[in-house]
Protein backbone atom coordinates (compact mmCIF):
# COMPACT_ATOMS: atom_id res chain seq x y z
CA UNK A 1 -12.18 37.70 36.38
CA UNK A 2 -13.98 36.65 33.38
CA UNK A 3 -15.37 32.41 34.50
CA UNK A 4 -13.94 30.19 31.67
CA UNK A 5 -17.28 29.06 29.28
CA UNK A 6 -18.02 25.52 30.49
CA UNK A 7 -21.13 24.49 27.72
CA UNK A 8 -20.24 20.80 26.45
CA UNK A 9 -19.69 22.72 23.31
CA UNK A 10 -16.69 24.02 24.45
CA UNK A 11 -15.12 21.58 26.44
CA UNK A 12 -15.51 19.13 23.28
CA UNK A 13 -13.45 21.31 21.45
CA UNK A 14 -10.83 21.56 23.89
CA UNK A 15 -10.60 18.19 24.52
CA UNK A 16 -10.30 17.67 20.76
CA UNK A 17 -7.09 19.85 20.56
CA UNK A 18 -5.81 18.23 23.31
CA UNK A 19 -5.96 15.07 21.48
CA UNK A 20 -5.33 16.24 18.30
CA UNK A 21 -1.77 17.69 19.31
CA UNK A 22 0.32 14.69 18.17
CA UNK A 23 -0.97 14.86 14.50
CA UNK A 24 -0.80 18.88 14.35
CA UNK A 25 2.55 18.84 15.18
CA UNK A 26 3.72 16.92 12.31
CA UNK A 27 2.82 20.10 10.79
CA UNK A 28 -0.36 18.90 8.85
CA UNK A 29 -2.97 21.77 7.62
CA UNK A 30 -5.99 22.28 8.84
CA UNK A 31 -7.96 20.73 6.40
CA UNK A 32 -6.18 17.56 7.02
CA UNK A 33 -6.51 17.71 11.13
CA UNK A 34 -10.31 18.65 10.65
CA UNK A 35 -10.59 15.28 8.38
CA UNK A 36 -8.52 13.48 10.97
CA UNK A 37 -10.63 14.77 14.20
CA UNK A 38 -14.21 13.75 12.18
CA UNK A 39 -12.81 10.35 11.73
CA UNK A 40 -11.89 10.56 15.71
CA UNK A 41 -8.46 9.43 14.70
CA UNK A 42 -6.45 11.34 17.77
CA UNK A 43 -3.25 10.19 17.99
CA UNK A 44 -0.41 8.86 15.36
CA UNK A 45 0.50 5.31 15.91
CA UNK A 46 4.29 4.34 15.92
CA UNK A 47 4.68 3.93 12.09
CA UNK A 48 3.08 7.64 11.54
CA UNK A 49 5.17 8.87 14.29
CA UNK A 50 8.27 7.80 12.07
CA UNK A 51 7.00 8.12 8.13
CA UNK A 52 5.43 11.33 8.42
CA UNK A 53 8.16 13.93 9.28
CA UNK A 54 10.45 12.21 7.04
CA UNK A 55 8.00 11.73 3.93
CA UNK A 56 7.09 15.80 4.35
CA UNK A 57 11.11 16.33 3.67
CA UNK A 58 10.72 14.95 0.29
CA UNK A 59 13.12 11.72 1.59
CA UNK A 60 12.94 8.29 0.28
CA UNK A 61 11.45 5.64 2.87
CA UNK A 62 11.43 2.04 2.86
CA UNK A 63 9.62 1.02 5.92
CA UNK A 64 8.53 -2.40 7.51
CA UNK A 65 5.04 -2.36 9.45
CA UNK A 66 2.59 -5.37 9.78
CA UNK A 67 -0.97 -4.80 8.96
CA UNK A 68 -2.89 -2.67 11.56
CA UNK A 69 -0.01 -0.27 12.28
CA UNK A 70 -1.89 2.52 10.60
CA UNK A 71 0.51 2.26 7.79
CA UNK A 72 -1.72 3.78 4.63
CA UNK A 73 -2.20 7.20 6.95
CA UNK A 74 1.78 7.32 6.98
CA UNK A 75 2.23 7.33 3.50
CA UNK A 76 -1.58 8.94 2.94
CA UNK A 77 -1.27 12.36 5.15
CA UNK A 78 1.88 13.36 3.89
CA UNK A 79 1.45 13.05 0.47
CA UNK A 80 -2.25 15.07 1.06
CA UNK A 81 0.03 17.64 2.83
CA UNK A 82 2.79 18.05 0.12
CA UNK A 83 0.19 17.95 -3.03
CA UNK A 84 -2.16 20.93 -1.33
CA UNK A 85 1.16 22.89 -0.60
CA UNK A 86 1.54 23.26 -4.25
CA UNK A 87 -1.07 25.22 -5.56
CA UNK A 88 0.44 26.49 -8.38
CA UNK A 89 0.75 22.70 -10.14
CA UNK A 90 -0.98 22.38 -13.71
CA UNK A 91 -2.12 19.21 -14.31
CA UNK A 92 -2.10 18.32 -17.38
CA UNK A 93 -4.74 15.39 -18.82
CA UNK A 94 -3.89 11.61 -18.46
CA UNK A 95 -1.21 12.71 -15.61
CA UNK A 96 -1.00 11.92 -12.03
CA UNK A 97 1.45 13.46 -9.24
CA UNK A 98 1.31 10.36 -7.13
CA UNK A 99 1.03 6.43 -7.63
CA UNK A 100 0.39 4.25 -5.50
CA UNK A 101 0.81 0.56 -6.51
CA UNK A 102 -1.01 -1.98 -5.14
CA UNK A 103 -0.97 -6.12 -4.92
CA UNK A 104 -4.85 -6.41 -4.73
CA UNK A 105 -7.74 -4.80 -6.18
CA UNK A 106 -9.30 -4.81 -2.68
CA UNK A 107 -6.17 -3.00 -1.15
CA UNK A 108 -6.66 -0.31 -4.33
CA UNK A 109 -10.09 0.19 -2.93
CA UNK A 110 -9.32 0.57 0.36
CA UNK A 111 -6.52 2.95 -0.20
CA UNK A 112 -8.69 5.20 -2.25
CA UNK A 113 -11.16 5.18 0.35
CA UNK A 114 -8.77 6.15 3.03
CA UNK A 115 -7.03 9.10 0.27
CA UNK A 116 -11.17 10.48 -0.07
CA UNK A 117 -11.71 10.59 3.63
CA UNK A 118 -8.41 12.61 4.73
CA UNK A 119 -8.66 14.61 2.05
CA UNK A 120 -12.37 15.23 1.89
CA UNK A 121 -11.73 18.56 2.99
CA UNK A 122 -9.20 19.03 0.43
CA UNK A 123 -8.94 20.03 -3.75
CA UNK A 124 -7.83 16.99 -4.21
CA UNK A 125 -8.54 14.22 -6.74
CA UNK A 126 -8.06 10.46 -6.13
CA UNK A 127 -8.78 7.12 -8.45
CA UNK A 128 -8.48 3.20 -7.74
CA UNK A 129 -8.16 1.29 -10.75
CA UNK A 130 -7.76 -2.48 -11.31
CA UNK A 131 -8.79 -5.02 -13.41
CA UNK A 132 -11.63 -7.06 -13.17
CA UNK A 133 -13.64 -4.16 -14.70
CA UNK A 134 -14.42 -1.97 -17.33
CA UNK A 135 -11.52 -0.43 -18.95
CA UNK A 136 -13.32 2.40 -20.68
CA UNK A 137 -15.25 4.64 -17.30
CA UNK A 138 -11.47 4.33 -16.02
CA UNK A 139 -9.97 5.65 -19.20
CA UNK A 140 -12.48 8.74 -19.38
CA UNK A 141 -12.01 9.38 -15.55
CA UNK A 142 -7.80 9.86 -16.67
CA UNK A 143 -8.69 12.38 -19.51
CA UNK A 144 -8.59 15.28 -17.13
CA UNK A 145 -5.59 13.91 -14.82
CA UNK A 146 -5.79 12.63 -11.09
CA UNK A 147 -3.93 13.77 -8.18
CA UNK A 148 -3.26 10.52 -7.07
CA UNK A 149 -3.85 7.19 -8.61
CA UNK A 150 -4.13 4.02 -7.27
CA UNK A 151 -3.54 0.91 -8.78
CA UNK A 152 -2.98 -2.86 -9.88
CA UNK A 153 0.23 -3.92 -11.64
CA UNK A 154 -1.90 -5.28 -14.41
CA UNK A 155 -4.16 -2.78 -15.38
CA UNK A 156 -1.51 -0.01 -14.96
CA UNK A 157 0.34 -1.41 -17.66
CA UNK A 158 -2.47 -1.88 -19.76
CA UNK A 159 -3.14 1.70 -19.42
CA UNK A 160 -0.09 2.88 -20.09
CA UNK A 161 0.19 1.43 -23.10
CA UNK A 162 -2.69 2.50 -24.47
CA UNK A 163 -1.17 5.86 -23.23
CA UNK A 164 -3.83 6.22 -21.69
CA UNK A 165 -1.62 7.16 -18.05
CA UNK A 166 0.87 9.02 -18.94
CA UNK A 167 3.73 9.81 -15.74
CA UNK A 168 6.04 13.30 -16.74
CA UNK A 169 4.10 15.09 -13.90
CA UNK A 170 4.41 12.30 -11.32
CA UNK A 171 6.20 13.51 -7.66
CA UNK A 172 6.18 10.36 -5.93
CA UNK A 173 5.39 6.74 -6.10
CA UNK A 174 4.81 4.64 -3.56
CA UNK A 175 5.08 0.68 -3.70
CA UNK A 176 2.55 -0.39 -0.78
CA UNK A 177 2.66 -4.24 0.43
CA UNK A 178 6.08 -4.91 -1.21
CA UNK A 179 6.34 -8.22 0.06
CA UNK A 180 2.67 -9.52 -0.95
CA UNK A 181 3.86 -8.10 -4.75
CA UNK A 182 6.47 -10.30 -4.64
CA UNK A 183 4.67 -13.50 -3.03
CA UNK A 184 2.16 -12.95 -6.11
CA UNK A 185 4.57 -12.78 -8.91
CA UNK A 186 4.22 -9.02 -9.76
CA UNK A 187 8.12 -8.15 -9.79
CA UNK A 188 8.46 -8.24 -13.76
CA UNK A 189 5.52 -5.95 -13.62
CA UNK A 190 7.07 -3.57 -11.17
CA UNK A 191 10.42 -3.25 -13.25
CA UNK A 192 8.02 -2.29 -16.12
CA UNK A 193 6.42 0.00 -14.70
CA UNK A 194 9.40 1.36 -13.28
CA UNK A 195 10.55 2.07 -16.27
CA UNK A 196 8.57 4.40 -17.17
CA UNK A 197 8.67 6.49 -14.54
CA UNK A 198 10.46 10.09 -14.62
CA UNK A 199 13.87 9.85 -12.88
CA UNK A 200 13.09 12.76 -10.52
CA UNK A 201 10.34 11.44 -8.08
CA UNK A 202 10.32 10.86 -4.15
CA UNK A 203 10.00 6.86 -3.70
CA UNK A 204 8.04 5.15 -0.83
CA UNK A 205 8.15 1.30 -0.42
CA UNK A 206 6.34 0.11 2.36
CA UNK A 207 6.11 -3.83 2.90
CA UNK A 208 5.31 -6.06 6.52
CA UNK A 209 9.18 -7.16 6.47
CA UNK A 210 12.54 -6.01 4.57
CA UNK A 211 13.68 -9.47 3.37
CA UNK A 212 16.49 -10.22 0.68
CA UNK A 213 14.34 -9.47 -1.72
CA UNK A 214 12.48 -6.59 -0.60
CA UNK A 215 15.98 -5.26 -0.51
CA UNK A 216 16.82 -6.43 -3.79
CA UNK A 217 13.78 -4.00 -5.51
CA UNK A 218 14.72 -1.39 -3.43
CA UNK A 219 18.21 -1.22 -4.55
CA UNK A 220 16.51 -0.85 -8.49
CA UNK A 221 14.33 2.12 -7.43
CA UNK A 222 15.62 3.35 -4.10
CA UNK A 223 18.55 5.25 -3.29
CA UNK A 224 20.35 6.80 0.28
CA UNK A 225 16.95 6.22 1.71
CA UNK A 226 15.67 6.69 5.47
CA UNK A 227 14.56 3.09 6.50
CA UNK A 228 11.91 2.46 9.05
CA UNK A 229 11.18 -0.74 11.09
CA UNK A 230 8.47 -0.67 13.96
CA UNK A 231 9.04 -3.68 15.27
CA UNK A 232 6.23 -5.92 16.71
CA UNK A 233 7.16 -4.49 20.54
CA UNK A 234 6.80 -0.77 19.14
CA UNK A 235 3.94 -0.80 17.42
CA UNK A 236 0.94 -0.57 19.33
CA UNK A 237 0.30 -4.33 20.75
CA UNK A 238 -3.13 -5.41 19.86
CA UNK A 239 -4.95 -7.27 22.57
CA UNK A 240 -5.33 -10.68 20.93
CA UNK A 241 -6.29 -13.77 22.53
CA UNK A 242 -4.64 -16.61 20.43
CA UNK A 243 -5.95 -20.33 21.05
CA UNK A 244 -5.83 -23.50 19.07
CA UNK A 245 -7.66 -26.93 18.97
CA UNK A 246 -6.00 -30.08 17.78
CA UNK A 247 -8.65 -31.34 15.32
CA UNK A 248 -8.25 -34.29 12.76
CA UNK A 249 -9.33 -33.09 9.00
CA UNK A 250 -12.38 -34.75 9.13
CA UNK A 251 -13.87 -33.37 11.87
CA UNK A 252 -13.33 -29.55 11.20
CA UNK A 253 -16.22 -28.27 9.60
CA UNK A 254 -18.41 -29.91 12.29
CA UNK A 255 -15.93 -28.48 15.21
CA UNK A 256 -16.25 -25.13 13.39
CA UNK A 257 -20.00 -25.31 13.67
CA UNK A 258 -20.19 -26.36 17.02
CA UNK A 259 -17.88 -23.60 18.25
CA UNK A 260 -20.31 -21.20 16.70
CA UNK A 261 -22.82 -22.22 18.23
CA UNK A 262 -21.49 -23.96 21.55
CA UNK A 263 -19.89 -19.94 22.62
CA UNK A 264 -22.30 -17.87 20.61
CA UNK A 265 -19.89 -16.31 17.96
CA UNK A 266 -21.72 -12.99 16.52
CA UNK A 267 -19.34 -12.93 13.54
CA UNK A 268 -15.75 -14.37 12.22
CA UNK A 269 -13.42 -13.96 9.34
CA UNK A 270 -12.22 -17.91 8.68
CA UNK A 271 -9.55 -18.20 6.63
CA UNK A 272 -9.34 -21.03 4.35
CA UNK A 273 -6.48 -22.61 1.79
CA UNK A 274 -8.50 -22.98 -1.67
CA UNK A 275 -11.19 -21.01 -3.48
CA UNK A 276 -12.56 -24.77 -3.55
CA UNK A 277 -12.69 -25.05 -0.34
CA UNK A 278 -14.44 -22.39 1.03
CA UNK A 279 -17.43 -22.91 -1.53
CA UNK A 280 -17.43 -26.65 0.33
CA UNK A 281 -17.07 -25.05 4.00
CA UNK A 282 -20.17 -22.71 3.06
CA UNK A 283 -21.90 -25.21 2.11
CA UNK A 284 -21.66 -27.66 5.23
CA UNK A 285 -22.19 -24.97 7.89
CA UNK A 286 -25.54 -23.66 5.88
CA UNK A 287 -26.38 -27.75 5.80
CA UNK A 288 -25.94 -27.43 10.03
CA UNK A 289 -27.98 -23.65 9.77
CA UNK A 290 -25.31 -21.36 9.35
CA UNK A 291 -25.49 -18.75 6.96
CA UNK A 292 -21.97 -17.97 5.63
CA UNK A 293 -20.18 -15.97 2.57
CA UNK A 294 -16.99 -16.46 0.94
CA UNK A 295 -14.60 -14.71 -0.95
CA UNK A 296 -12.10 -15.49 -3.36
CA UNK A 297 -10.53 -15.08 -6.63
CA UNK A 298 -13.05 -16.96 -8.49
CA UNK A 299 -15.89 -14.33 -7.59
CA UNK A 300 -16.51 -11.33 -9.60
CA UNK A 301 -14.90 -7.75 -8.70
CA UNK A 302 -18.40 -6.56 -7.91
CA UNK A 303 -19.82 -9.49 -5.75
CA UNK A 304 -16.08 -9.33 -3.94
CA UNK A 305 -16.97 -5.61 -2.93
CA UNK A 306 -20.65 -6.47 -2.33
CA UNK A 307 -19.98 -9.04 0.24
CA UNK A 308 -17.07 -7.44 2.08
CA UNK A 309 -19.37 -4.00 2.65
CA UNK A 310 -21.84 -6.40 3.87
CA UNK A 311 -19.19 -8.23 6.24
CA UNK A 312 -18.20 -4.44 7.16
CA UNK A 313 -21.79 -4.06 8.48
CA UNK A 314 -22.64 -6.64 10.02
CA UNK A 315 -25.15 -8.36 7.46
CA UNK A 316 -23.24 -11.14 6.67
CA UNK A 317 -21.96 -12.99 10.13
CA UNK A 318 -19.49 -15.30 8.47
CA UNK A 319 -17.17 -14.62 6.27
CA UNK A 320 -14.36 -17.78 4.13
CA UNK A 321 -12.05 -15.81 2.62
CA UNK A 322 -8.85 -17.45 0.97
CA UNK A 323 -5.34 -15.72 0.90
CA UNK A 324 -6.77 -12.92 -1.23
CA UNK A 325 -8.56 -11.35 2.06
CA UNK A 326 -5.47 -11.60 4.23
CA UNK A 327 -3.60 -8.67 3.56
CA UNK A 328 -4.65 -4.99 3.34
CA UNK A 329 -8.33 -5.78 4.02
CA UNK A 330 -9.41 -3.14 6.85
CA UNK A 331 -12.62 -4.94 8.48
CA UNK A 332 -12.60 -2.53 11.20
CA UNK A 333 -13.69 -4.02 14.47
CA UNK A 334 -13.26 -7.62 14.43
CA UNK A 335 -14.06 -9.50 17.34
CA UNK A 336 -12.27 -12.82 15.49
CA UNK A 337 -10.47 -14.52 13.26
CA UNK A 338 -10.15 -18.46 12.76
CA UNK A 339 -7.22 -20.10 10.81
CA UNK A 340 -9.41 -23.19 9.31
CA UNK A 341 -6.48 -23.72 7.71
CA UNK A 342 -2.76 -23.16 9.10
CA UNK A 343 -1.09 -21.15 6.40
CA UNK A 344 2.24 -22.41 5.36
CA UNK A 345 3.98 -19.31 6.06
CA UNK A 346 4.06 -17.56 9.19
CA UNK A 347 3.92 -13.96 8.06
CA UNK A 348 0.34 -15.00 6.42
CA UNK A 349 -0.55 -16.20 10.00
CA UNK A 350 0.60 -12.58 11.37
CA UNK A 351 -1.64 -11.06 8.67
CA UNK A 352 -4.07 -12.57 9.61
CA UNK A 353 -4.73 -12.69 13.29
CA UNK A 354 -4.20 -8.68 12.87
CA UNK A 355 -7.32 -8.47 11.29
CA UNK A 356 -8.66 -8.68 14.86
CA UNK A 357 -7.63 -6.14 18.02
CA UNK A 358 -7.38 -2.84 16.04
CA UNK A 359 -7.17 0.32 17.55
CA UNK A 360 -6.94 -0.95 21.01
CA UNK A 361 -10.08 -3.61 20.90
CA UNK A 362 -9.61 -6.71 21.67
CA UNK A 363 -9.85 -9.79 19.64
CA UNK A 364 -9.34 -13.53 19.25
CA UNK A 365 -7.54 -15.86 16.62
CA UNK A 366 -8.80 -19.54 16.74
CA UNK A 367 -6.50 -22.03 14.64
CA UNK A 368 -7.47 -25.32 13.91
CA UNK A 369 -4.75 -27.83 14.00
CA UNK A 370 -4.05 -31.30 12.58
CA UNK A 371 -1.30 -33.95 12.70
CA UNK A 372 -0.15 -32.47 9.20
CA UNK A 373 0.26 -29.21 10.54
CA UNK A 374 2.66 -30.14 12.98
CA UNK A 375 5.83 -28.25 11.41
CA UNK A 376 3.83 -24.96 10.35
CA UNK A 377 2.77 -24.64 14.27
CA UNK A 378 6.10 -25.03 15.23
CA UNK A 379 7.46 -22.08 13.23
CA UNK A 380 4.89 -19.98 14.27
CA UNK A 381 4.97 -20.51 18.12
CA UNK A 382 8.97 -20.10 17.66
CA UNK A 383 8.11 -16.32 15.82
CA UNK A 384 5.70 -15.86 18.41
CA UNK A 385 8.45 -16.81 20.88
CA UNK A 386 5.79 -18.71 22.61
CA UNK A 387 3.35 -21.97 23.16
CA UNK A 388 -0.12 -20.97 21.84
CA UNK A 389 -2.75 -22.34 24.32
CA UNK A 390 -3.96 -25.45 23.58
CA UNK A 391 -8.04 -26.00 24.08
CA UNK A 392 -10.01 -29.10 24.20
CA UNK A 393 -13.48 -30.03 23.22
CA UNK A 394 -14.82 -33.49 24.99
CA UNK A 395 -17.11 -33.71 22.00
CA UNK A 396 -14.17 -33.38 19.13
CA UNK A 397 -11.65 -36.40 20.75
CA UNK A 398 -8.34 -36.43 18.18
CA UNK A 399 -7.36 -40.11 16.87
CA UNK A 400 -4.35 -38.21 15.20
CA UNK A 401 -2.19 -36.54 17.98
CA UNK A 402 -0.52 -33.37 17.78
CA UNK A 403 2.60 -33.01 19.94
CA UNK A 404 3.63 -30.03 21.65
CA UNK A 405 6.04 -28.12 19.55
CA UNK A 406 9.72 -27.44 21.06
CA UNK A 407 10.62 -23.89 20.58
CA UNK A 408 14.23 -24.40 20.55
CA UNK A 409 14.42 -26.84 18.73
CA UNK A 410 18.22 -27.77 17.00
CA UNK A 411 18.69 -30.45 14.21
CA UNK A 412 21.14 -33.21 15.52
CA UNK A 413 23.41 -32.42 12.49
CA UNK A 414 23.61 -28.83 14.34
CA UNK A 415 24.08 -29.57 17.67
């Protein structure tokens, strides 16, 4: 009986196809699975596990998945998988076969970058394109067509009306962070570029929650679709450690410092309200000898892209980022997050504590709380369906007191 080879080589590769069952099953080519297995991505997440089998039968989706779900791959490996099916396909110069719209130049980036790496092994071309730079390089990279284009509302519709896009080959479009289009104004936009889009297309709107109006778009472009939801208990729970400290306003830039310091933070994403104030929060922790970086609308496209790669790696330790870094932005593994400032809405507090404990790591979101804050807290511990734990610093004593919040709270003209 011949002894089965046991070199490392070989027992790699059967552990890979072990691994890599859940993802070949979906029926993806090889090409794909090899791009999947260098990556070590080894097993679909819940969202994939839906979108995939249904987005490969040429069905509408509208799906709802929070960030971190492994939502882009859903929409990303089937669309790879349909477009290298059809070989025969002329393209013809200033067409694409796929959009993908985006609400952030960042997000356009990252999408792109996630479109090159699955389909590295593939004849496939991608593009991000958003304002902020250069019209012309984009303009002469269209001349020839793209496979799949990704891009802002803004500079979509400047291209195509300088005809410089032009959609009668396009197969499918996909509207990615619905929601976040619609928090930034974007829907006149949208029905624009809707517009000009052929009749005949698949449609793919993907958004962290179906609200009223998420529904309301859909119903313009979307119809008899298959909707998705992977609820917050289905898709994979990260391992987040969420704590707060009751701070008053005065005293957070020093408390911020001290944590640093006091438990040894390596690095931290801190979210912050205005483009104003982070320049002021960088500032006051270099004055205590912190070195910091922030990021915001006010910086330039290419010192945005600069600083985040550098955040990605490690150089920079500290990162302010406003709103504009909340959603989409893939930091990979993030040991924390810190609210500096409670966002008014509690999906943007979601969004951003899943920045940290990805792909089963663990992480921690820090929110600093004031008196003011009061009623934002309490909607978010009633979403989280829970009290978040409450620490306190002997050196940081609060003249302002924050009371506990009530999670069932009713209104006496309710009761």
């Amino acid at each position: 009986m011949r002894e089965l080879d046991s070199s490392p080589h070989v027992l790699v590769c059967i552990e890979l196809k072990r691994f890599l069952m859940p993802f070949s099953k979906f029926g993806l080519s090889a090409p794909i699975i090899n791009a999947l297995a260098d990556l070590k991505y080894l097993e679909a997440t819940e969202i994939q596990k839906q979108a995939i089998p249904v987005i490969l039968s040429g069905k509408d989706v509208i799906a709802a998945a929070q960030t971190g779900t492994g939502k882009t791959a859903s929409f990303v490996l089937p669309l790879l998988e349909k477009l290298s099916a059809d070989e025969e396909c002329h393209l013809r110069g200033k067409r694409v076969r796929v959009l993908i719209l985006t609400p952030t130049r960042e997000l356009a980036v990252q999408v792109e970058a996630s479109i090159a790496q699955y389909g590295k092994y593939l004849n496939i071309s991608s593009m991000a394109m958003y304002g902020g730079t250069e019209i012309e390089p984009q303009k002469q990279r269209l001349i020839w067509g793209i496979d799949i284009l990704v891009a802002t509302p803004g500079r979509l519709l400047d291209m195509a009306h300088q005809r410089a896009v032009i959609f009668d080959q396009l197969e499918a479009f996909v509207l990615d962070e619905a929601d976040r289009m619609l928090d930034m104004g974007f829907i006149d936009d949208i029905n624009k570029i809707i517009e000009r889009l052929p009749q005949q297309r698949q449609n793919l709107l993907f958004s962290a929650t179906i609200s009223d109006d998420i529904r309301t778009l859909a119903k313009r472009t979307i119809h008899h679709a298959t909707e998705i939801s992977v609820t917050k208990n289905q898709a994979s729970k990260p391992k987040i450690t969420q704590w707060l400290v009751t701070v008053d306003k005065t005293n957070k830039s020093a408390l911020l410092s001290y944590l640093i310091k006091q438990q040894q933070w390596q690095q931290a994403l801190i979210f912050i309200e205005t483009k104003h104030g982070a320049a002021k929060l960088v500032s006051q922790l270099e004055k205590r000898g912190i070195k910091a970086e922030s990021i915001h609308s006010g910086r330039t496209q290419a010192v945005r892209e600069q600083i985040l790669t550098d955040f990605k790696a490690g150089k920079i330790k500290f990162l302010v980022a406003t709103g504009i870094a909340a959603r989409g932005i893939d930091i990979g593994e993030l040991a924390r997050v810190v609210n500096y400032d409670l966002p008014d809405k509690v999906d943007d507090y979601i969004h951003r504590i899943g920045r940290t404990g990805r792909a089963g790591k663990s992480g921690e979101a820090v929110s600093f709380v004031a008196k003011d804050n009061f009623r934002n807290l309490c909607a978010i511990e009633s979403r989280l369906g829970h009290i978040i734990e409450r620490r306190e610093f002997d050196e940081f004593p609060v003249k302002k007191i924050v009371p506990l919040s009530i999670l069932n709270y009713v209104p006496k003209n309710k009761r």
